[in-house]
PDB file of N, CA and C in Angstrom:
ATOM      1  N   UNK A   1      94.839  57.691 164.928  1.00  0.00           N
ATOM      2  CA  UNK A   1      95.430  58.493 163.878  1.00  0.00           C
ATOM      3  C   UNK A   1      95.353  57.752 162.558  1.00  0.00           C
ATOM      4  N   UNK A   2      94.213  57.937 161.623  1.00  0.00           N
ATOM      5  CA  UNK A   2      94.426  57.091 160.487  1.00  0.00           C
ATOM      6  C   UNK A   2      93.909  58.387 159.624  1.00  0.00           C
ATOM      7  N   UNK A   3      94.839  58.904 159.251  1.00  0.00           N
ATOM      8  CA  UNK A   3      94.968  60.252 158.109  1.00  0.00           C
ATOM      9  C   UNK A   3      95.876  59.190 156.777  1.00  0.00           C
ATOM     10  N   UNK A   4      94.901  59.952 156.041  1.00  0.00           N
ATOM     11  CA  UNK A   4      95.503  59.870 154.633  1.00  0.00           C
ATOM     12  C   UNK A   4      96.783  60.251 154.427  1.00  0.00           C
ATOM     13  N   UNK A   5      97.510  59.459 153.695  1.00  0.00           N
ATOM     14  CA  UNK A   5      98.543  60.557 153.127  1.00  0.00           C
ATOM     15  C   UNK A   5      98.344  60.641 151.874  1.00  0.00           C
ATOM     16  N   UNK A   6      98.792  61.794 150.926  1.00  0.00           N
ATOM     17  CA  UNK A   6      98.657  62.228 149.671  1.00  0.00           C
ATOM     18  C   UNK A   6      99.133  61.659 148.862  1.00  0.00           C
ATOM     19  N   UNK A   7      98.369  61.447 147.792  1.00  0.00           N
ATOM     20  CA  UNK A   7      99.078  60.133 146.257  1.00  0.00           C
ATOM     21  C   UNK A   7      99.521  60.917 145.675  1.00  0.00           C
ATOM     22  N   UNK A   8     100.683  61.419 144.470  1.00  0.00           N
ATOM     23  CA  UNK A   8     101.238  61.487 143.372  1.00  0.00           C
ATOM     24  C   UNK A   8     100.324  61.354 142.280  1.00  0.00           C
ATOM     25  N   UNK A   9     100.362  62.162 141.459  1.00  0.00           N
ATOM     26  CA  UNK A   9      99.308  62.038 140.133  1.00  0.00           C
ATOM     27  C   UNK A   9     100.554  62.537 139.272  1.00  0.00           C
ATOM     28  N   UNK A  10     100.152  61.785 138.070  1.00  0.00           N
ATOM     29  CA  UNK A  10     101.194  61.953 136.992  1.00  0.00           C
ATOM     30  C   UNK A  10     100.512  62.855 136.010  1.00  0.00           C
ATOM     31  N   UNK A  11      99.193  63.565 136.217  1.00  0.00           N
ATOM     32  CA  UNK A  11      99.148  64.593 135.515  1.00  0.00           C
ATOM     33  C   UNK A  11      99.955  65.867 135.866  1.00  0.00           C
ATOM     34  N   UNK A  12     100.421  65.454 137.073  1.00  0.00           N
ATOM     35  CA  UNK A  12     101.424  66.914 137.662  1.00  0.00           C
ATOM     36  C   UNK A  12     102.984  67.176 136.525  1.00  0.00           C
ATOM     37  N   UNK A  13     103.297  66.305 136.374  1.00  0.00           N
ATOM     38  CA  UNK A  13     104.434  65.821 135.469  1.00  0.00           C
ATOM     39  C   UNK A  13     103.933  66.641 134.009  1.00  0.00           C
ATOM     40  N   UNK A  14     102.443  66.824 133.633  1.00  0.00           N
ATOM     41  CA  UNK A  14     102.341  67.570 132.282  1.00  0.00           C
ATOM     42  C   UNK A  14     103.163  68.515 131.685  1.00  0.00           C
ATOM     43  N   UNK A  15     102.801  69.568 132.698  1.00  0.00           N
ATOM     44  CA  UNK A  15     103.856  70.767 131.996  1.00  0.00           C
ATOM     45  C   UNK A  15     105.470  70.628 131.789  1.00  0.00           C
ATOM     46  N   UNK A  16     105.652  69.667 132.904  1.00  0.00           N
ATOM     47  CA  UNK A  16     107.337  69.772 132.503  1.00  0.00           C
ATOM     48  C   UNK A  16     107.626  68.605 130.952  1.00  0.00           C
ATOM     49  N   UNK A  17     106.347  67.855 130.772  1.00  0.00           N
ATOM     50  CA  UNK A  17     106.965  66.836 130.171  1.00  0.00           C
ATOM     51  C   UNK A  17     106.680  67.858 128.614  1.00  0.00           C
ATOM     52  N   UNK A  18     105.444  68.534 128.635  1.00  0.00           N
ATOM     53  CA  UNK A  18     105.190  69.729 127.565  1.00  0.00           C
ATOM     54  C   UNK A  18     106.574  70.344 127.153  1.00  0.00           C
ATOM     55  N   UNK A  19     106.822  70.762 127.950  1.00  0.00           N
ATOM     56  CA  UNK A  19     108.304  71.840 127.926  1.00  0.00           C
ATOM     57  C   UNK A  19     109.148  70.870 127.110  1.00  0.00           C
ATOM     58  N   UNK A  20     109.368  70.173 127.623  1.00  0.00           N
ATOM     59  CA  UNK A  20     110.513  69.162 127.082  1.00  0.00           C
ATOM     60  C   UNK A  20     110.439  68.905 125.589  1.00  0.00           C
ATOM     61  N   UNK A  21     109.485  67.810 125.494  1.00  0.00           N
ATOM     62  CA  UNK A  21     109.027  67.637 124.253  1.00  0.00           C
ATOM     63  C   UNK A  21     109.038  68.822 123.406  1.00  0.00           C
ATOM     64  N   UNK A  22     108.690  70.579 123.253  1.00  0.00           N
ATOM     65  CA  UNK A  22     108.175  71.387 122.633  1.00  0.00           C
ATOM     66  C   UNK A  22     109.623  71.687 122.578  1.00  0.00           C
ATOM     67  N   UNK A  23     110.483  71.653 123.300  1.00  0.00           N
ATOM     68  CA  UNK A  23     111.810  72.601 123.462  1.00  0.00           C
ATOM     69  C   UNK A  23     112.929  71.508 122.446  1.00  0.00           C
ATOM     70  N   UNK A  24     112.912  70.367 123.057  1.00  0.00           N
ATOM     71  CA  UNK A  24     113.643  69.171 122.170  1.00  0.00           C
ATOM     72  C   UNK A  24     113.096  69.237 120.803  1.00  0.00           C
ATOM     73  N   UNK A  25     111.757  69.080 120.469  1.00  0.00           N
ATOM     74  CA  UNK A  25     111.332  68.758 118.841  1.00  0.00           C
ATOM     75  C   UNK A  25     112.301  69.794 118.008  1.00  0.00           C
ATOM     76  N   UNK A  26     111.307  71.263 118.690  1.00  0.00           N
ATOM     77  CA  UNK A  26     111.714  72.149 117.707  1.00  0.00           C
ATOM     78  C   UNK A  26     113.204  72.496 117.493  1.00  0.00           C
ATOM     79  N   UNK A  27     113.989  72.127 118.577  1.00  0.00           N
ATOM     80  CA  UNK A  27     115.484  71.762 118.278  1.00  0.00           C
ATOM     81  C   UNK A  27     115.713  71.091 117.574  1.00  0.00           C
ATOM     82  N   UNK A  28     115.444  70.068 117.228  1.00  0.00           N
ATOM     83  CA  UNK A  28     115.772  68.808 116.210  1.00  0.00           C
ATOM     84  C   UNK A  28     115.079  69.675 114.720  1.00  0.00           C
ATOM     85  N   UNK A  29     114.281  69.851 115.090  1.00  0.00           N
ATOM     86  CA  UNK A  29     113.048  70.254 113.757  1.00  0.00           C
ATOM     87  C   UNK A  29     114.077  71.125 113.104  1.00  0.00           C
ATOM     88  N   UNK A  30     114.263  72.318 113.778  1.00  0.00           N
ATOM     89  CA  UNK A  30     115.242  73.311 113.115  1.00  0.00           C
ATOM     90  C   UNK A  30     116.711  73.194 112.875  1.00  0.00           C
ATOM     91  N   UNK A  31     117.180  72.645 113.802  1.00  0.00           N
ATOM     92  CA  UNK A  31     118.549  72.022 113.524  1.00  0.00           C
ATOM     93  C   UNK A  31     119.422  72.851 114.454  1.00  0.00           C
ATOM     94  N   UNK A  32     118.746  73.605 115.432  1.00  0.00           N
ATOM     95  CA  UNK A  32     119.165  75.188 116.461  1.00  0.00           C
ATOM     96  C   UNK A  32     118.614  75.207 117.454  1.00  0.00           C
ATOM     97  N   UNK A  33     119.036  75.040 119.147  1.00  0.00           N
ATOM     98  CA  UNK A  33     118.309  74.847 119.757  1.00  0.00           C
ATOM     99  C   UNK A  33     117.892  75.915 120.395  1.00  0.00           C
ATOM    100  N   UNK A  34     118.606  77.360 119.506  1.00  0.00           N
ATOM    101  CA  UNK A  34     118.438  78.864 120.042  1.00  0.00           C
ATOM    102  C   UNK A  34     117.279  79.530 119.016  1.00  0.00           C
ATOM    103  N   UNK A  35     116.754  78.767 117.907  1.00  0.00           N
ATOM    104  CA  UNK A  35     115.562  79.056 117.665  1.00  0.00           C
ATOM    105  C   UNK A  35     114.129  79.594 118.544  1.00  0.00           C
ATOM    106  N   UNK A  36     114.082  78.857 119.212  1.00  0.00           N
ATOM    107  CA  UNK A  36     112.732  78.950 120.176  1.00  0.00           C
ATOM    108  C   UNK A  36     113.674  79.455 121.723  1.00  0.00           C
ATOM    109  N   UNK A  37     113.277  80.838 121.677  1.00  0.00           N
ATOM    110  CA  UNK A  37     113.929  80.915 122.994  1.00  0.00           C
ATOM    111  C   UNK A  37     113.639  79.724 124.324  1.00  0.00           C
ATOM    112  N   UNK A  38     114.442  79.833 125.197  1.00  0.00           N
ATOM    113  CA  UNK A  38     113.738  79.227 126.410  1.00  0.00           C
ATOM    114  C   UNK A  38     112.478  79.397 127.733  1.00  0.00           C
ATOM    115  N   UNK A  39     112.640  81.220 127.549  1.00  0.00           N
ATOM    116  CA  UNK A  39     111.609  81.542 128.108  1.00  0.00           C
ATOM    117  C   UNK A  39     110.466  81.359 127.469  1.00  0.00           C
ATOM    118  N   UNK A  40     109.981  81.528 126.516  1.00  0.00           N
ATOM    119  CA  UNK A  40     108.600  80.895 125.196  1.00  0.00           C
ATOM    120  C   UNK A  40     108.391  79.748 125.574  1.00  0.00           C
ATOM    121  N   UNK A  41     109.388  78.912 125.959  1.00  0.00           N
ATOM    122  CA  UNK A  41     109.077  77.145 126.047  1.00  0.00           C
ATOM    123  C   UNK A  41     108.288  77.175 127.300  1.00  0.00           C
ATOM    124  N   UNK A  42     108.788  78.263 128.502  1.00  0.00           N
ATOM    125  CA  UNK A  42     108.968  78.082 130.148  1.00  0.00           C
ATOM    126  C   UNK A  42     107.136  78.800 129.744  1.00  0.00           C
ATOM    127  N   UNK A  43     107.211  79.982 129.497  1.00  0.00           N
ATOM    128  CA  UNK A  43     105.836  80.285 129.406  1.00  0.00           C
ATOM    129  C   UNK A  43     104.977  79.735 128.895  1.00  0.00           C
ATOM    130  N   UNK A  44     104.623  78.949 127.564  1.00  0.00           N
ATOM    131  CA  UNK A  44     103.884  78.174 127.345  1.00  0.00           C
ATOM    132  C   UNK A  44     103.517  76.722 128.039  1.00  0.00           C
ATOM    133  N   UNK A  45     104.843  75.955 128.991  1.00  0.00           N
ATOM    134  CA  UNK A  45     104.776  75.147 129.816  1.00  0.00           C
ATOM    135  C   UNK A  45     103.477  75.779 131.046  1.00  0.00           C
ATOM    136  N   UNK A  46     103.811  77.290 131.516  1.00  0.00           N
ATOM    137  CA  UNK A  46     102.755  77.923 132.302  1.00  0.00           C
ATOM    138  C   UNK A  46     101.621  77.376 131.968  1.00  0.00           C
ATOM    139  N   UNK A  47     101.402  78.204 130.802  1.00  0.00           N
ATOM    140  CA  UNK A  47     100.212  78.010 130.306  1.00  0.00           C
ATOM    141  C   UNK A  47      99.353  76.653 130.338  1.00  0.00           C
ATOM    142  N   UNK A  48     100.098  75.833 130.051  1.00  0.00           N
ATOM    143  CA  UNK A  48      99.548  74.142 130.670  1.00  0.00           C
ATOM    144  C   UNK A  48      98.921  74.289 131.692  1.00  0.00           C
ATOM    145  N   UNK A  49     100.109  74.163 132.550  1.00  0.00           N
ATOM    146  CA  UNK A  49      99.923  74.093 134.134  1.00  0.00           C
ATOM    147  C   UNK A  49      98.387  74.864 134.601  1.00  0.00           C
ATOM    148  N   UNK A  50      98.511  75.974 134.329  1.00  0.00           N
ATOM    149  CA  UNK A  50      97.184  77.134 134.755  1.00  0.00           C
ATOM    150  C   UNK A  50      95.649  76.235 134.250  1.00  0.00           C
ATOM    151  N   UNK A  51      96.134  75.673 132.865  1.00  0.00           N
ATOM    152  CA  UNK A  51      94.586  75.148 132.433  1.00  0.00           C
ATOM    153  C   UNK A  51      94.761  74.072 132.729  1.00  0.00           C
ATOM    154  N   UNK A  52      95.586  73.726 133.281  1.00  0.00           N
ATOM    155  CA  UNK A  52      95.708  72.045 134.194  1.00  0.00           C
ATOM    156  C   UNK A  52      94.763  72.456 135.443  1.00  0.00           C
ATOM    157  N   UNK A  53      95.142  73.339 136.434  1.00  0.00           N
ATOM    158  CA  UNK A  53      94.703  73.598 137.661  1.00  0.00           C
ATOM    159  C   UNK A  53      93.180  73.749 137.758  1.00  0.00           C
ATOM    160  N   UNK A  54      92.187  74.577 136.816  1.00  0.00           N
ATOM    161  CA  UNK A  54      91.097  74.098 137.118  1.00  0.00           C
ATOM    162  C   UNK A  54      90.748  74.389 138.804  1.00  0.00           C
ATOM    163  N   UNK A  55      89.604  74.396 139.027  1.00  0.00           N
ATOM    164  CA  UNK A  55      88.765  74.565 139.985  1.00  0.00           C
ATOM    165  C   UNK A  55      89.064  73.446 141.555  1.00  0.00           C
ATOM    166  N   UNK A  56      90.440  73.675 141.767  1.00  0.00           N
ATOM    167  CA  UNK A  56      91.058  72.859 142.657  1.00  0.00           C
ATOM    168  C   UNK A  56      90.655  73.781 143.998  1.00  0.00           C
ATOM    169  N   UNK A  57      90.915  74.851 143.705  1.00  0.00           N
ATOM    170  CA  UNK A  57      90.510  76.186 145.062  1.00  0.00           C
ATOM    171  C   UNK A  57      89.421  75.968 145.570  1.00  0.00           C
ATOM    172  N   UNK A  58      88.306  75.969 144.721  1.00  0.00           N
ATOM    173  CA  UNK A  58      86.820  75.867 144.992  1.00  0.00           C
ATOM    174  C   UNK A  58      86.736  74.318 145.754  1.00  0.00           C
ATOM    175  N   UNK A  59      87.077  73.375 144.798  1.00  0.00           N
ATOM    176  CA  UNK A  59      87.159  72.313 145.281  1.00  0.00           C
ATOM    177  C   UNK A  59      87.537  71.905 146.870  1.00  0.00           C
ATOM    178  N   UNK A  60      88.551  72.732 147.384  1.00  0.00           N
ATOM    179  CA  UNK A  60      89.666  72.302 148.237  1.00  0.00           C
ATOM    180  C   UNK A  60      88.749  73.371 149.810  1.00  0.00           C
ATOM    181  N   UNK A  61      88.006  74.030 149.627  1.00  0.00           N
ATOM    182  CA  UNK A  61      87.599  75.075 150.397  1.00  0.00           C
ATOM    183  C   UNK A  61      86.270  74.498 150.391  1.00  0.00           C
ATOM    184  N   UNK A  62      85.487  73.419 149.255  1.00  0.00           N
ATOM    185  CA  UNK A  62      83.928  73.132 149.880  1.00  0.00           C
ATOM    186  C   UNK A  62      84.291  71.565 151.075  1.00  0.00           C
ATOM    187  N   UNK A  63      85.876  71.350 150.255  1.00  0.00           N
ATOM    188  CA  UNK A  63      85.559  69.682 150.898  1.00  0.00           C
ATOM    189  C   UNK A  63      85.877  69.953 152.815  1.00  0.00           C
ATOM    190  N   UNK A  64      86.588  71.413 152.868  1.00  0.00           N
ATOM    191  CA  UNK A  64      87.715  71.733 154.341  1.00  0.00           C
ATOM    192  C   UNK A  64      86.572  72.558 155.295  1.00  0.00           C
TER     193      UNK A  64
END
């Protein structure tokens, strides 16, 4: 039994660290942290994530 186990990548951490940063600045920036709703922050965090993911499917189905 000598299976891999799975590493941690700290590009996974992107979107949440996106969110953060985008949601904190523009709080500070404006002086309101009800400026930028929270769902806008949560959806554009998406948006990371999705163009983070990339061709992992394809990937994951030629290597299996």
């Amino acid at each position: 039994m000598n299976s891999k186990t799975p590493q941690g990548n700290f590009v996974g951490l992107l979107p949440l660290l996106f969110f953060l940063i985008l949601y904190i600045s523009s709080g500070i920036l404006t002086g309101s942290f009800d400026n930028l709703p929270l769902l806008v922050a949560m959806v554009m965090a998406s948006v990371v994530a999705f163009c983070l993911k990339g061709d992992n499917v394809m990937i994951n189905s030629m290597t299996s």
